[in-house]
N, C-alpha and C. Protein backbone atom coordinates (compact mmCIF):
# COMPACT_ATOMS: atom_id res chain seq x y z
N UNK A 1 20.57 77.05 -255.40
CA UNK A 1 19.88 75.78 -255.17
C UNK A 1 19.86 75.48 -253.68
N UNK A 2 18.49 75.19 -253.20
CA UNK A 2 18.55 75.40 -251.72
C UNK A 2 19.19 73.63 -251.52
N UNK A 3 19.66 73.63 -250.31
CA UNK A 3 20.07 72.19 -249.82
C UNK A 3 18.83 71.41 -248.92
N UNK A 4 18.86 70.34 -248.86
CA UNK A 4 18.09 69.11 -248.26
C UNK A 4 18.34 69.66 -246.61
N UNK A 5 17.83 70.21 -246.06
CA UNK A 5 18.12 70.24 -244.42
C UNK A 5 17.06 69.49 -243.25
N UNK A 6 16.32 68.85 -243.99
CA UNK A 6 15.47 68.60 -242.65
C UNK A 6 15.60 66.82 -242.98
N UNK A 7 15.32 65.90 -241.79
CA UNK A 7 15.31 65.16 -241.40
C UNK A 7 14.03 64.11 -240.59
N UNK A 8 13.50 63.24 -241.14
CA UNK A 8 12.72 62.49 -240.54
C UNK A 8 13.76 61.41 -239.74
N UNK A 9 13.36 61.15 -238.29
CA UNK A 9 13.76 60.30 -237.66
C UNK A 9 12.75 60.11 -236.07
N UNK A 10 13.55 59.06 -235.71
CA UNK A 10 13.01 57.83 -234.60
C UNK A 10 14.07 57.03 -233.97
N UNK A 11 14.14 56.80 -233.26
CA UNK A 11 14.48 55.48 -232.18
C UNK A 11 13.92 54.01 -232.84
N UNK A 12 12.79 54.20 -233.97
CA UNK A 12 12.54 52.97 -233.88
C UNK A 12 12.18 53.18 -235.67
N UNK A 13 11.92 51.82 -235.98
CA UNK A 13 11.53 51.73 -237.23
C UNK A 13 10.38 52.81 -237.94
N UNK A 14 10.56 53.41 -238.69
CA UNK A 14 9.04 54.28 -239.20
C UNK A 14 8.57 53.92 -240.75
N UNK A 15 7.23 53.75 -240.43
CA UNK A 15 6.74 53.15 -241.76
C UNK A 15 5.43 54.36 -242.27
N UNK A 16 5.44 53.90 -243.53
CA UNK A 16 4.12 55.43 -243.96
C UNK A 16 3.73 54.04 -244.75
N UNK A 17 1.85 54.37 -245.14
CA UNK A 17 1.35 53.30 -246.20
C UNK A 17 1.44 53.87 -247.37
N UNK A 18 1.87 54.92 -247.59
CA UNK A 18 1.60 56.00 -248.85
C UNK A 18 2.78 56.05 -249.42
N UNK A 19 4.08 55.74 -248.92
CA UNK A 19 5.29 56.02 -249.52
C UNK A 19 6.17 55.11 -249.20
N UNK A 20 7.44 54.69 -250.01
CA UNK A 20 8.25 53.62 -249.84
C UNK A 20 9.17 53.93 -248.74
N UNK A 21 10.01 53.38 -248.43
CA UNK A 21 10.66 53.86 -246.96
C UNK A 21 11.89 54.82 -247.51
N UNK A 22 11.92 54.48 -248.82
CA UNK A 22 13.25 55.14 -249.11
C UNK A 22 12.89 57.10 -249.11
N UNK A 23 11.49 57.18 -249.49
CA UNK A 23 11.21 58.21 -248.49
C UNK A 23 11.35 58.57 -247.68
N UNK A 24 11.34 58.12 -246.63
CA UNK A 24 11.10 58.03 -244.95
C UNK A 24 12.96 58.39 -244.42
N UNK A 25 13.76 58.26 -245.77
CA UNK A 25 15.35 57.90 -245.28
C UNK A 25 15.93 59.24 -246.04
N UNK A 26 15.20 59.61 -246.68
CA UNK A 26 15.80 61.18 -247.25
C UNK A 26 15.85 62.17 -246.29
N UNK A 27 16.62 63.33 -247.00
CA UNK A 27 16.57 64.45 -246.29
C UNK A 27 15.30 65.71 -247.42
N UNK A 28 14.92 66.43 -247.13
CA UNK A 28 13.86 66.82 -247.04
C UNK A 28 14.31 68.94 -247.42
N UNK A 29 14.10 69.15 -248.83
CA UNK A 29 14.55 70.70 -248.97
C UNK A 29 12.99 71.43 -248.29
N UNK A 30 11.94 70.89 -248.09
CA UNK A 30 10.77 71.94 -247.64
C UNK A 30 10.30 71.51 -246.19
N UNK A 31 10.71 72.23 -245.33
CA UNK A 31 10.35 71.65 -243.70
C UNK A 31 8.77 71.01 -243.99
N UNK A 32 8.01 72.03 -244.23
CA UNK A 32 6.43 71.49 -244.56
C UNK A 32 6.04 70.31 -245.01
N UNK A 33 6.96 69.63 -245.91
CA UNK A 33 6.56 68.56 -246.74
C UNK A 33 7.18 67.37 -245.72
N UNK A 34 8.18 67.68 -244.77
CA UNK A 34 8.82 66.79 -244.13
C UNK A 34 7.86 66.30 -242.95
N UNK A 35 7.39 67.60 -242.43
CA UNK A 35 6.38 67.53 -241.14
C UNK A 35 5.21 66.80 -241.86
N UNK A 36 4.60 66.85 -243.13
CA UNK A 36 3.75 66.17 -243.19
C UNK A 36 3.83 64.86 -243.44
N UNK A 37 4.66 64.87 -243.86
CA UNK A 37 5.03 63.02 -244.23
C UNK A 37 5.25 62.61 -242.95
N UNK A 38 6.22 63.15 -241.53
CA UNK A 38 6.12 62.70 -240.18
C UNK A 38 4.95 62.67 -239.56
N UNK A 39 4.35 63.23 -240.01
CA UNK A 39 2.90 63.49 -239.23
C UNK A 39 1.51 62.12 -239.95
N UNK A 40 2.36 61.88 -240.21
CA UNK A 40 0.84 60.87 -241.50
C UNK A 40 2.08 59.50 -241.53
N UNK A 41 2.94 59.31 -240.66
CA UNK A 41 3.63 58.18 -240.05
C UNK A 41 3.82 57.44 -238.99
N UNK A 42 4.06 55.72 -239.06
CA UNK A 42 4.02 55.36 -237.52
C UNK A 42 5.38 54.80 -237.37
N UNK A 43 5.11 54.22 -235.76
CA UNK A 43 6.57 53.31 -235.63
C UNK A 43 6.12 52.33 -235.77
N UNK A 44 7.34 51.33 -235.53
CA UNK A 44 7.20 49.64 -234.92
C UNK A 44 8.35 50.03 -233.96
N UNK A 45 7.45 49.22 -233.03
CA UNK A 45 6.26 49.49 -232.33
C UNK A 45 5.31 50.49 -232.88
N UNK A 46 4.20 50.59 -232.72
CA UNK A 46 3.52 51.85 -232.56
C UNK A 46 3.32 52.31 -231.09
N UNK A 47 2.82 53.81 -231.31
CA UNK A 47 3.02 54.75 -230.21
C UNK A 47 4.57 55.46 -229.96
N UNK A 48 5.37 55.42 -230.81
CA UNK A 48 6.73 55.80 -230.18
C UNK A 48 6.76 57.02 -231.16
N UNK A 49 8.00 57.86 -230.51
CA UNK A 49 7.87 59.34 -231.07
C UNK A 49 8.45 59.31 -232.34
N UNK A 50 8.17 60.20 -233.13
CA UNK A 50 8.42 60.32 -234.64
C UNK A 50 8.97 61.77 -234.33
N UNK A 51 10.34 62.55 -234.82
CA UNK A 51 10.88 63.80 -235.25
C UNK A 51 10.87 64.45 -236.45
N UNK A 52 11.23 65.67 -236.79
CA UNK A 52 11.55 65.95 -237.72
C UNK A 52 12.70 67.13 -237.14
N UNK A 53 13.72 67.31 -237.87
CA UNK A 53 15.07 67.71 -236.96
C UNK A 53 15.45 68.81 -238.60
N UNK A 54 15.92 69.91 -237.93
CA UNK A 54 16.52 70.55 -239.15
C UNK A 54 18.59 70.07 -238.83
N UNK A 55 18.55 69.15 -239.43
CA UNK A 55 19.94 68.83 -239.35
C UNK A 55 21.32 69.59 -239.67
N UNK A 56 21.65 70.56 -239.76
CA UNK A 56 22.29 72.08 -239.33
C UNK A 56 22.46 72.28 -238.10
N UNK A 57 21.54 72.67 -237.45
CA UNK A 57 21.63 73.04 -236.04
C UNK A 57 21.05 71.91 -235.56
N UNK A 58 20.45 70.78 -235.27
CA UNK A 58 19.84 69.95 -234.55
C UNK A 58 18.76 69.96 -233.86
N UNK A 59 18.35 71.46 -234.33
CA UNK A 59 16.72 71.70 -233.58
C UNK A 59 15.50 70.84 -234.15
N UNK A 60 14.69 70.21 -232.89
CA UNK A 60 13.30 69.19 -233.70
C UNK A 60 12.71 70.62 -233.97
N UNK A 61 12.14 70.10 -235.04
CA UNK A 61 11.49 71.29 -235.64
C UNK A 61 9.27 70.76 -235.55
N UNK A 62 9.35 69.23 -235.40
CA UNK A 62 7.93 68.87 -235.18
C UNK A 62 8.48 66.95 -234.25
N UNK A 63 7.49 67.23 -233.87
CA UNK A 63 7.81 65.55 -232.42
C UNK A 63 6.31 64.94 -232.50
N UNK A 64 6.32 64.03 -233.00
CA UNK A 64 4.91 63.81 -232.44
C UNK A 64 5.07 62.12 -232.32
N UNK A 65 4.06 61.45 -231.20
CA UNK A 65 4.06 59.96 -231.27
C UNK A 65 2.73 59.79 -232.01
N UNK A 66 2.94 58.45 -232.68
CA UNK A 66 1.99 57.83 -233.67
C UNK A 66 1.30 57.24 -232.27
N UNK A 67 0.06 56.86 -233.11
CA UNK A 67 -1.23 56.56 -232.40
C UNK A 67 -1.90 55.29 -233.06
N UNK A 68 -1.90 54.23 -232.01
CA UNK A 68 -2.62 53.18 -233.13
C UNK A 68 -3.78 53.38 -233.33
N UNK A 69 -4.18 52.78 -234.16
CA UNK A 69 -5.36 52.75 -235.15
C UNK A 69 -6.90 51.83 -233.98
N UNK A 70 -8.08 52.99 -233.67
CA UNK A 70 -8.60 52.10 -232.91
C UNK A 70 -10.27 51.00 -234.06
């Protein structure tokens, strides 16, 4: 049974419209599914960087800052 290793995180609050936050607070067994849920997320503030970290070794594995909505 593989283990949960990846990690969504921020400096700041992160919100998705598609999923409850208690999503957003898990750990994550498929890097892919993690990067996409970070990737299709913002902060509060918006514009601030969003990670995804394989929590093992501590390498970001995807970084990106959200973008407001024009």
């Amino acid at each position: 049974m593989p283990s949960a290793n990846y990690r969504i995180e921020s400096n700041h609050a992160v919100f998705n419209r598609l999923l409850p936050a208690s999503s957003l607070s898990r750990t994550f067994e498929d890097p892919s599914l993690a990067v996409a849920v970070a990737a299709k997320s913002v902060t509060q503030p918006l514009g601030q960087e969003i990670r995804v970290i394989h929590v093992p070794t501590g390498e970001v594995l995807f970084r990106t800052a959200s973008t407001p909505a024009q």
